[in-house]
Structure formats: C-alpha cells, structure tokens
N, C-alpha and C. Protein backbone atom coordinates (compact mmCIF):
# COMPACT_ATOMS: atom_id res chain seq x y z
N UNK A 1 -67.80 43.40 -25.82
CA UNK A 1 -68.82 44.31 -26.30
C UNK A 1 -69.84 44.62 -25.20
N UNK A 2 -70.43 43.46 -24.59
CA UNK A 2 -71.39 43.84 -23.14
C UNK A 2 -70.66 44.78 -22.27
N UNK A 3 -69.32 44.89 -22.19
CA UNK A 3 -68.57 45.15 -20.89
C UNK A 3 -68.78 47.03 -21.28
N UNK A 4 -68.39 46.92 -22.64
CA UNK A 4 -68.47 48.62 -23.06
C UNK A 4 -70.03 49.05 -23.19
N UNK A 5 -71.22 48.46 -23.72
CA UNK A 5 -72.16 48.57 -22.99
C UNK A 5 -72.35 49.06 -21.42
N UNK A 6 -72.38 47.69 -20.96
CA UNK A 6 -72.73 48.19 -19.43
C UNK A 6 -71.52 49.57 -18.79
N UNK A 7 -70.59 49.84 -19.40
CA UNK A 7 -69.87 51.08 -18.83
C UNK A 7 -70.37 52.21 -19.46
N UNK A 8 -70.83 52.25 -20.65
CA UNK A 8 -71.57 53.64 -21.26
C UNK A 8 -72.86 53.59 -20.41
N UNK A 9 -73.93 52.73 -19.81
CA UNK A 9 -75.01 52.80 -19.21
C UNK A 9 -74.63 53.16 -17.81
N UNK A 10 -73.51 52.72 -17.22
CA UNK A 10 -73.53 52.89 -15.92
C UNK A 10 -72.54 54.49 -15.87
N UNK A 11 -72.09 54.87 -17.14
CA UNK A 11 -71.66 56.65 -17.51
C UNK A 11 -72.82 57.48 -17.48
N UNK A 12 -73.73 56.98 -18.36
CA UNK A 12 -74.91 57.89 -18.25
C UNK A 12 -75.88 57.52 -17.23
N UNK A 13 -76.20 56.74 -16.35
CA UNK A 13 -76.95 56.90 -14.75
C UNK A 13 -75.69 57.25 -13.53
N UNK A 14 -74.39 57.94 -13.85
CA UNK A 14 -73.77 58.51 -13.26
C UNK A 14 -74.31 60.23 -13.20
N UNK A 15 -74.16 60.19 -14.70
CA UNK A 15 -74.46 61.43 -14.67
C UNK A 15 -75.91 62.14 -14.89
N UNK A 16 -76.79 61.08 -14.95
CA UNK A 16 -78.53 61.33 -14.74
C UNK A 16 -78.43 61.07 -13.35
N UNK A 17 -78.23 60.27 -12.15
CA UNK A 17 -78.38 60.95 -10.87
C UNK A 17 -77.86 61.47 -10.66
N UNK A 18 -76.24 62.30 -10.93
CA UNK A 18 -75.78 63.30 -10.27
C UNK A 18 -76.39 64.65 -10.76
N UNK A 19 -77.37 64.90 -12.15
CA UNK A 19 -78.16 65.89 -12.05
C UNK A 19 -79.21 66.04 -10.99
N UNK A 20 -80.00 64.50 -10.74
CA UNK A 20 -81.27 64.25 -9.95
C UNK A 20 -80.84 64.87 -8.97
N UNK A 21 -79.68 64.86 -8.30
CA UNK A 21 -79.54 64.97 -7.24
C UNK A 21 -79.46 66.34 -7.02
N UNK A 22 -78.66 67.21 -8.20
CA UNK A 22 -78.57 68.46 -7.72
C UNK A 22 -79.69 69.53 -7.70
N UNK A 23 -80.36 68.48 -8.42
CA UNK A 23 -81.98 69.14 -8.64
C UNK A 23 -82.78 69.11 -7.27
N UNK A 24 -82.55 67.82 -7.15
CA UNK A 24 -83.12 67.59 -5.46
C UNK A 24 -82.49 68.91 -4.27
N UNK A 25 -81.47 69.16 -4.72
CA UNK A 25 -80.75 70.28 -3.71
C UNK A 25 -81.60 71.48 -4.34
N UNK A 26 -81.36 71.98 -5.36
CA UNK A 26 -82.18 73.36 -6.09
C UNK A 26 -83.51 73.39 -5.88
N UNK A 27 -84.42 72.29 -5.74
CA UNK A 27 -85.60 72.47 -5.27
C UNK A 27 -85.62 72.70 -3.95
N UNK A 28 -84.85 72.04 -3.13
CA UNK A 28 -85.28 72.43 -1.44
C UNK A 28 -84.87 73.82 -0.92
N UNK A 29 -83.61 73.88 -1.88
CA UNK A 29 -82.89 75.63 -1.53
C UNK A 29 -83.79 76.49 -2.14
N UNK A 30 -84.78 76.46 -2.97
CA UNK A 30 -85.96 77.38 -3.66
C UNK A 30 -86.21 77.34 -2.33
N UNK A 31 -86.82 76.57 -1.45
CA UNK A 31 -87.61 76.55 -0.49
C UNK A 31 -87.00 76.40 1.02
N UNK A 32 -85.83 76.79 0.99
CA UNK A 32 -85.41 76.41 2.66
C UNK A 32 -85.58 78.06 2.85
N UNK A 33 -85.53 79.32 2.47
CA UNK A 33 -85.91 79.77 3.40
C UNK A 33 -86.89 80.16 4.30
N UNK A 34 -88.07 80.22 3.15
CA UNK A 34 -89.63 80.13 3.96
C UNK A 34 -89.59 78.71 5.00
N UNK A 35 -88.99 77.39 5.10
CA UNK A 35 -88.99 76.82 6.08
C UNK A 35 -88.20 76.56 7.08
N UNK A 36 -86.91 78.05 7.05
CA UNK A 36 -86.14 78.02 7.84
C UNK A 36 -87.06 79.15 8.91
N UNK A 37 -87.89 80.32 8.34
CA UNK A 37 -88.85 81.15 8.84
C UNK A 37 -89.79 80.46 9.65
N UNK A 38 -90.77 79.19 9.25
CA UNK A 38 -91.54 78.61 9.38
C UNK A 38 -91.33 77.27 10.38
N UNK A 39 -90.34 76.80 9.87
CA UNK A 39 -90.07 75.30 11.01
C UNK A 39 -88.35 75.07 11.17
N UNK A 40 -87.96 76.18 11.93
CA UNK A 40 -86.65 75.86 11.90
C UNK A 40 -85.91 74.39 11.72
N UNK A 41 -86.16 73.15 12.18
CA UNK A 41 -85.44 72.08 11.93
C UNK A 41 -85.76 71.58 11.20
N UNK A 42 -86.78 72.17 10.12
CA UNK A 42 -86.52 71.22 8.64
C UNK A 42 -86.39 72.23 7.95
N UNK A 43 -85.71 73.46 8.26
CA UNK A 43 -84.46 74.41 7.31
C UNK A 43 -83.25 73.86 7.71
N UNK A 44 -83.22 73.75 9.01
CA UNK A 44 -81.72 72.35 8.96
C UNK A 44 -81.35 71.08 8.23
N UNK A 45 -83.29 70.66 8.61
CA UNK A 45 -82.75 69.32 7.71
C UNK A 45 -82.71 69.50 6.48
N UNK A 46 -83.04 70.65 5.50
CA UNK A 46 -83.15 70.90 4.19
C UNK A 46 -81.33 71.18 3.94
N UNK A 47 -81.22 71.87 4.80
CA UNK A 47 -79.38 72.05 4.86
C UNK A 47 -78.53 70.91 4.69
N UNK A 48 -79.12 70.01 5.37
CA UNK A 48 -78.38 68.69 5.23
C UNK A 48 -78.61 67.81 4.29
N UNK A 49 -80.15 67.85 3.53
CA UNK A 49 -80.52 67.42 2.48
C UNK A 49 -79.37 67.88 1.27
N UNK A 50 -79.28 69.38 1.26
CA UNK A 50 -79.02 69.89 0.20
C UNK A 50 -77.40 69.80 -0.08
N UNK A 51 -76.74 69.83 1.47
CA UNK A 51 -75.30 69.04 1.29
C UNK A 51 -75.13 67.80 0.97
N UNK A 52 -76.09 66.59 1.09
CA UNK A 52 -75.73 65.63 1.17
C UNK A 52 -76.09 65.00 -0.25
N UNK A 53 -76.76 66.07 -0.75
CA UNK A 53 -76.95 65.55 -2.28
C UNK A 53 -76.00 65.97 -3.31
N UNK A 54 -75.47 67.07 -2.84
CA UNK A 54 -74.48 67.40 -3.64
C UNK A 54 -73.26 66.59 -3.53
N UNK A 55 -72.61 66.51 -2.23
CA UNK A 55 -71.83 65.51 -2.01
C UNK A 55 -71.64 64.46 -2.57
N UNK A 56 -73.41 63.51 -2.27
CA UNK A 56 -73.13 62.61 -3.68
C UNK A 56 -73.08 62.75 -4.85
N UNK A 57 -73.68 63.75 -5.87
CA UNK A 57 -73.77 64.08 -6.62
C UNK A 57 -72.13 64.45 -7.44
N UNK A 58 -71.04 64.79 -6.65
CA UNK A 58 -70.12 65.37 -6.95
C UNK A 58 -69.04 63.93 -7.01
N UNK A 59 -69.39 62.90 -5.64
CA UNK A 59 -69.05 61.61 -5.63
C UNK A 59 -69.38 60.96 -6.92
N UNK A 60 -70.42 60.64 -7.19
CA UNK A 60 -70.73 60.05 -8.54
C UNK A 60 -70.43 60.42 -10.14
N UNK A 61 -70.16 61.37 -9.93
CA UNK A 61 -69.19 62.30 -11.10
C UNK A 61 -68.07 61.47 -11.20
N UNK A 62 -67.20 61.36 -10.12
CA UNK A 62 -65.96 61.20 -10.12
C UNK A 62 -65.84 60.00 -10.68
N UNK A 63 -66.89 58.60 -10.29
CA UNK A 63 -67.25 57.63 -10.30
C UNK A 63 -67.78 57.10 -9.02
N UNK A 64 -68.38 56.26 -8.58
CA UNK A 64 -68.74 55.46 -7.49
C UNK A 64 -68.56 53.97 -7.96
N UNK A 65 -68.31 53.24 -6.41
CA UNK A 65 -69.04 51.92 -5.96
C UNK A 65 -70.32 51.82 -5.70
N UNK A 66 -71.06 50.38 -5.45
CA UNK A 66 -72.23 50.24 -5.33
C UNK A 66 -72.84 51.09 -4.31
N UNK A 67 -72.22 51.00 -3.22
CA UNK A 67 -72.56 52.06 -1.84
C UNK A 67 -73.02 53.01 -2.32
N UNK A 68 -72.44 54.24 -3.34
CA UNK A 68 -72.96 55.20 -3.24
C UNK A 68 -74.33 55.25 -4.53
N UNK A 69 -74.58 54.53 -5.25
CA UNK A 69 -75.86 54.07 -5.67
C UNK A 69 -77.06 53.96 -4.62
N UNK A 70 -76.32 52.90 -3.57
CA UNK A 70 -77.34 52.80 -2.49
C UNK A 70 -78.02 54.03 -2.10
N UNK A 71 -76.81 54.83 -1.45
CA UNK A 71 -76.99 56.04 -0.97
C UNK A 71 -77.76 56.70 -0.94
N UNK A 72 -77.50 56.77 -2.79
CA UNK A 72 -78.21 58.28 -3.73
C UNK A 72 -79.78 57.55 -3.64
N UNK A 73 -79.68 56.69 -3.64
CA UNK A 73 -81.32 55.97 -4.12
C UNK A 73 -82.29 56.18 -2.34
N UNK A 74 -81.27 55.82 -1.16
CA UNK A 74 -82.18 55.80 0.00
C UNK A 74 -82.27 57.36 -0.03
N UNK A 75 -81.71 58.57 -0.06
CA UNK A 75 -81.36 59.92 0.21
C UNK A 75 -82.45 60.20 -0.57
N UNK A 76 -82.86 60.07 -2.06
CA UNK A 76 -84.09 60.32 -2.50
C UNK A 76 -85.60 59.66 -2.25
N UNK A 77 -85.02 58.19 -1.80
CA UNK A 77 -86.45 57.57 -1.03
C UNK A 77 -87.10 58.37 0.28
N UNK A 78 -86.10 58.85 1.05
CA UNK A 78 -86.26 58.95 2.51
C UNK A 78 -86.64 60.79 2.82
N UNK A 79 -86.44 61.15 1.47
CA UNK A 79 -87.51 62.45 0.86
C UNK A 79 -88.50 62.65 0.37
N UNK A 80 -88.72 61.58 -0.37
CA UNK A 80 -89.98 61.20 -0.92
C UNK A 80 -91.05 60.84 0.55
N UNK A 81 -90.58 60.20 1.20
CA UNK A 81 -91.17 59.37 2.09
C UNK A 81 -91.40 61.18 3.38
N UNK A 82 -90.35 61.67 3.49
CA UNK A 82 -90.58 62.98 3.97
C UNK A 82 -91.78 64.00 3.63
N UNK A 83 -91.78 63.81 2.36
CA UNK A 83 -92.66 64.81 1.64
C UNK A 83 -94.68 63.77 1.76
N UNK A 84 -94.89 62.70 1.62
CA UNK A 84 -95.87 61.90 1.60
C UNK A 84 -95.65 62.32 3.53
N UNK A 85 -95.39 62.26 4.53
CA UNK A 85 -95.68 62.04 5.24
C UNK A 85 -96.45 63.58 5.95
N UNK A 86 -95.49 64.78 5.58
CA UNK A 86 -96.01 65.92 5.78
C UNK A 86 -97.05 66.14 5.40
N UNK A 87 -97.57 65.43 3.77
CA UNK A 87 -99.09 65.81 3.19
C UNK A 87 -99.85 65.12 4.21
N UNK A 88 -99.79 63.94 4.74
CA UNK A 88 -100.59 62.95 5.21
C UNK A 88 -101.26 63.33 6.49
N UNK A 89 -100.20 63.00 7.43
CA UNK A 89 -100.28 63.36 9.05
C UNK A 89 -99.42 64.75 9.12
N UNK A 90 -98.73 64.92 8.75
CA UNK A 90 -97.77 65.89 8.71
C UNK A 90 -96.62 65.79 9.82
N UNK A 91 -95.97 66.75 9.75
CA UNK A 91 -94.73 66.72 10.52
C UNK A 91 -94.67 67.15 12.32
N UNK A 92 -93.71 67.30 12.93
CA UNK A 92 -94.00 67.73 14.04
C UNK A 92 -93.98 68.97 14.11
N UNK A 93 -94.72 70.14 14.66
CA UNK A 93 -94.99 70.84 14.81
C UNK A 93 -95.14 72.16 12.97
N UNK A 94 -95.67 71.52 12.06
CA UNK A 94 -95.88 71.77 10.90
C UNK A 94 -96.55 71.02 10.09
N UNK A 95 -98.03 71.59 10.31
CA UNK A 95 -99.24 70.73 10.01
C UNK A 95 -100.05 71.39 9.07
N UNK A 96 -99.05 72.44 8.24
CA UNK A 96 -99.74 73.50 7.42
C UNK A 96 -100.18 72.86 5.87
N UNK A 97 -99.42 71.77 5.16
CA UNK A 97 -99.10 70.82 4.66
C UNK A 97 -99.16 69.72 4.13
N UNK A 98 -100.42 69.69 5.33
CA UNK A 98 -101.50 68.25 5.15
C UNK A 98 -102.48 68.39 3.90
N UNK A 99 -102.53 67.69 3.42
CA UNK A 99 -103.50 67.97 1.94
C UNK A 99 -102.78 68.55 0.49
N UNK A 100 -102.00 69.28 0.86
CA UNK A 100 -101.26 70.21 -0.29
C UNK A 100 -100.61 69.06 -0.85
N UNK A 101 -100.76 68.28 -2.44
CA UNK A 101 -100.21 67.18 -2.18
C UNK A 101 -99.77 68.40 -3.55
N UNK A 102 -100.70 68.99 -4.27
CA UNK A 102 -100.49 69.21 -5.73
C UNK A 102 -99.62 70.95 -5.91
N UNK A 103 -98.81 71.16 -4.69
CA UNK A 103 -97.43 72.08 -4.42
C UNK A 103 -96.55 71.45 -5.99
N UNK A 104 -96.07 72.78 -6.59
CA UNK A 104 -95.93 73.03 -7.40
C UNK A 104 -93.86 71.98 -7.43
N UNK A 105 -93.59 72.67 -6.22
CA UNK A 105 -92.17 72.65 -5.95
C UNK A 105 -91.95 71.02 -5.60
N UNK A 106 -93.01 70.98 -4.98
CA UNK A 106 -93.38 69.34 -4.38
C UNK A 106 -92.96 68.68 -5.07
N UNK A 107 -94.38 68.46 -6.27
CA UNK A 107 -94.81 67.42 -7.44
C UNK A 107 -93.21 67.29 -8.25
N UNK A 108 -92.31 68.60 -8.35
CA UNK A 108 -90.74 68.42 -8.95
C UNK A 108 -90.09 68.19 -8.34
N UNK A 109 -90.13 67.60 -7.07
CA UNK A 109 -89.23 66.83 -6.26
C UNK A 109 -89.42 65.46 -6.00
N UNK A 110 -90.91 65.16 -5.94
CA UNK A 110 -91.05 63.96 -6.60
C UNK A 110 -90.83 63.30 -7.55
N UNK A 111 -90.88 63.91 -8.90
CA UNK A 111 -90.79 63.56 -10.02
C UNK A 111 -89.20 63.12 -9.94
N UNK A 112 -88.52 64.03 -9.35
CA UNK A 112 -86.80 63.99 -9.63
C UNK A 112 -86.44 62.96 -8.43
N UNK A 113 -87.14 62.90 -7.64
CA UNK A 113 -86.69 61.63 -6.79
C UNK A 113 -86.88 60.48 -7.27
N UNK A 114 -88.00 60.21 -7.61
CA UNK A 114 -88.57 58.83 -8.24
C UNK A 114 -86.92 58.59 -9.45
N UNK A 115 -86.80 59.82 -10.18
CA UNK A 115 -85.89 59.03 -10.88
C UNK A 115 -84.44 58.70 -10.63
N UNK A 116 -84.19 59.48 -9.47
CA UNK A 116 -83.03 58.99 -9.10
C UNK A 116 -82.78 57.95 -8.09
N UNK A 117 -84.03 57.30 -7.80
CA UNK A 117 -84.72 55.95 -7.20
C UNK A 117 -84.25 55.17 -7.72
N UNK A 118 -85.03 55.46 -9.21
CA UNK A 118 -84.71 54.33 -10.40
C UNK A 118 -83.96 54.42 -11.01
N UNK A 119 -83.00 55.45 -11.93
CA UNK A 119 -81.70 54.90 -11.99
C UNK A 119 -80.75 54.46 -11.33
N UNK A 120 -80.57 54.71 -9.72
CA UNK A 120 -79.60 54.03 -8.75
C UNK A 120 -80.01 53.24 -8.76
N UNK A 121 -80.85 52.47 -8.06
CA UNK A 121 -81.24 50.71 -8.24
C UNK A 121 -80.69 50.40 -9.55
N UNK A 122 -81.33 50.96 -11.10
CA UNK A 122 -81.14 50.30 -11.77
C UNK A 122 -79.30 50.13 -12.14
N UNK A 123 -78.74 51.35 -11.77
CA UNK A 123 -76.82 50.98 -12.14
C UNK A 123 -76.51 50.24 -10.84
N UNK A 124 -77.24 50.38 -9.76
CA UNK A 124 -76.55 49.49 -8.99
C UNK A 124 -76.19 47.79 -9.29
N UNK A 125 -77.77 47.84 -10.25
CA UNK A 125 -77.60 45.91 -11.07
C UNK A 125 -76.24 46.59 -11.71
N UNK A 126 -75.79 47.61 -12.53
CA UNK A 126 -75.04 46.88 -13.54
C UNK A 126 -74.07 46.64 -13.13
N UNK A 127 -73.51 47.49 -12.13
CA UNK A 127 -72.02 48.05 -11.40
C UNK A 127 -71.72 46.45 -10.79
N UNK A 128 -73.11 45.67 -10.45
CA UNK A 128 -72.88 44.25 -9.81
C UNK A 128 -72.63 43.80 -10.58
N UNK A 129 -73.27 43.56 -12.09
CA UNK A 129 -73.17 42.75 -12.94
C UNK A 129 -71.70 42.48 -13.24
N UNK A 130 -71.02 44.18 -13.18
CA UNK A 130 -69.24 44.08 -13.80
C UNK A 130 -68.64 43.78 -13.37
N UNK A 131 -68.98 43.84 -11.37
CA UNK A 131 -68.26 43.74 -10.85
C UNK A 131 -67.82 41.88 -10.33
N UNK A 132 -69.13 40.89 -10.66
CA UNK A 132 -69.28 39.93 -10.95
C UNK A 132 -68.37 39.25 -12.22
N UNK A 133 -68.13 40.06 -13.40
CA UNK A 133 -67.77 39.81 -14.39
C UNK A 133 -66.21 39.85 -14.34
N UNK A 134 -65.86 40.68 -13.41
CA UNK A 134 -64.38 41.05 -13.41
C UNK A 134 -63.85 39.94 -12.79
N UNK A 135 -64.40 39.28 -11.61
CA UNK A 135 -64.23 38.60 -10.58
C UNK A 135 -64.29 37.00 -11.46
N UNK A 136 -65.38 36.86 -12.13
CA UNK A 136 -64.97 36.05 -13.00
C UNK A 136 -64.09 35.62 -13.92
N UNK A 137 -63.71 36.67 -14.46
CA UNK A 137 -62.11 36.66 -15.46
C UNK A 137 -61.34 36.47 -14.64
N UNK A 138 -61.08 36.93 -13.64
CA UNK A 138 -60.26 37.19 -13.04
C UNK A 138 -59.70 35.59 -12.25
N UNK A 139 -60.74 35.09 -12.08
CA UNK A 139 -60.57 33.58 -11.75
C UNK A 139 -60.42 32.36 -12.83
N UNK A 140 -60.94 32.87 -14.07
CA UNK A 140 -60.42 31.95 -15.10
C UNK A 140 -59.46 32.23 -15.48
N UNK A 141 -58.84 33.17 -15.27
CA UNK A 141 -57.51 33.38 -15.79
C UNK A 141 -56.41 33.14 -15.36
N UNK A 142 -56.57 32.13 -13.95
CA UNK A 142 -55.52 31.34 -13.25
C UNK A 142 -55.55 29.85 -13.80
C-alpha cells in the first residue's frame, strides 16, 4: 500500500515539475526578446534556459531517476539565484535591474521556481525511499 502511495506522489511531482518547468521556459520566452535587444548573452542564456527546461520537463514525463530531480531543482535554483543577483548588484554589463525586485514577469518566475525547488527535493526523498525499498526486497528475498 506505501509502495502505490509513494508512486502516485512521485506521478504527480512528475508532472507538477514538468509544468514548473515549462512555465519557467514561457516566462523567459515572454521575455527573451527585449533581452536578446538589450543584453545579448542573457538572450542566449535565456535560450539555453528555455531548452534545458523543456528537455527536462519532457524527461520527467517519460519518468526520471534521482539525477534528473536533482537537475530540475538546481536549473530552477540557479535562476532564482540569477534573478536575486541582477536585482542586487546586477549583471555584467546590465545594471538596468537593480531594485526592480517587484517585475511582474519576475515575481512568476520566482514563484514557479521555488516550486519546482520544492517538489524536486521533495520526490527526490521518495524516488530514494523506493529505490531503498526495492533494494531491500530484493535482498530478503534470497
């Protein structure tokens, strides 16, 4: 009964970060072209953002291992951490940024990162938990 549990929970934070994620892509593509105009290499890196979320996003559909939990969770940290750093000090050569914390497009990329933070961490416990569990049967059963 736990085992079908933890597989319906780790079904639905499959498919709650593989939305997060594509959301994370739809928000930056709202906005890569004014910063492909504005700061050419973070319309690249938005390019690569926006592939690399889908990618996982399309990975985690299928199913994933723990890895790509990891992934999805650093790929939304290391945007988050992108976006706090531009308000702060700002970026290199794009210092327009600094202060604007309460950007409309922003505050929904935060919001959608944070949760695909926290549901990857959190299926990454379970995916361990099963994968612990399997490994266990699997040895009592010799």
């Amino acid at each position: 009964m736990a085992s079908d549990v933890d597989a319906a929970t780790e079904l639905l934070a499959r498919g709650g970060v593989a939305l997060g994620l594509a959301a994370i892509a739809l928000i930056h593509f709202l906005d890569l072209f004014s910063k492909l105009d504005e700061t050419p290499y973070l319309g690249v890196a938005y390019i690569v953002l926006i592939g690399a979320a889908l990618v996982m996003a399309a990975r985690l559909v299928r199913g994933a291992g723990r890895r790509w939990w990891v992934a999805a969770a650093a790929l939304a940290g290391m945007t988050m951490a992108g976006y706090a750093l531009s308000r702060s000090v700002g970026l290199p050569a794009s210092t327009v940024d600094i202060g604007n914390w309460e950007e409309p497009l922003g505050l929904a990329s935060l919001f959608v990162e944070a949760v695909v933070v926290a549901l990857s961490l959190y299926a990454f416990g379970v995916v361990g938990k099963q994968e612990r569990a399997a490994v266990a049967s699997d040895g009592s059963a010799r």
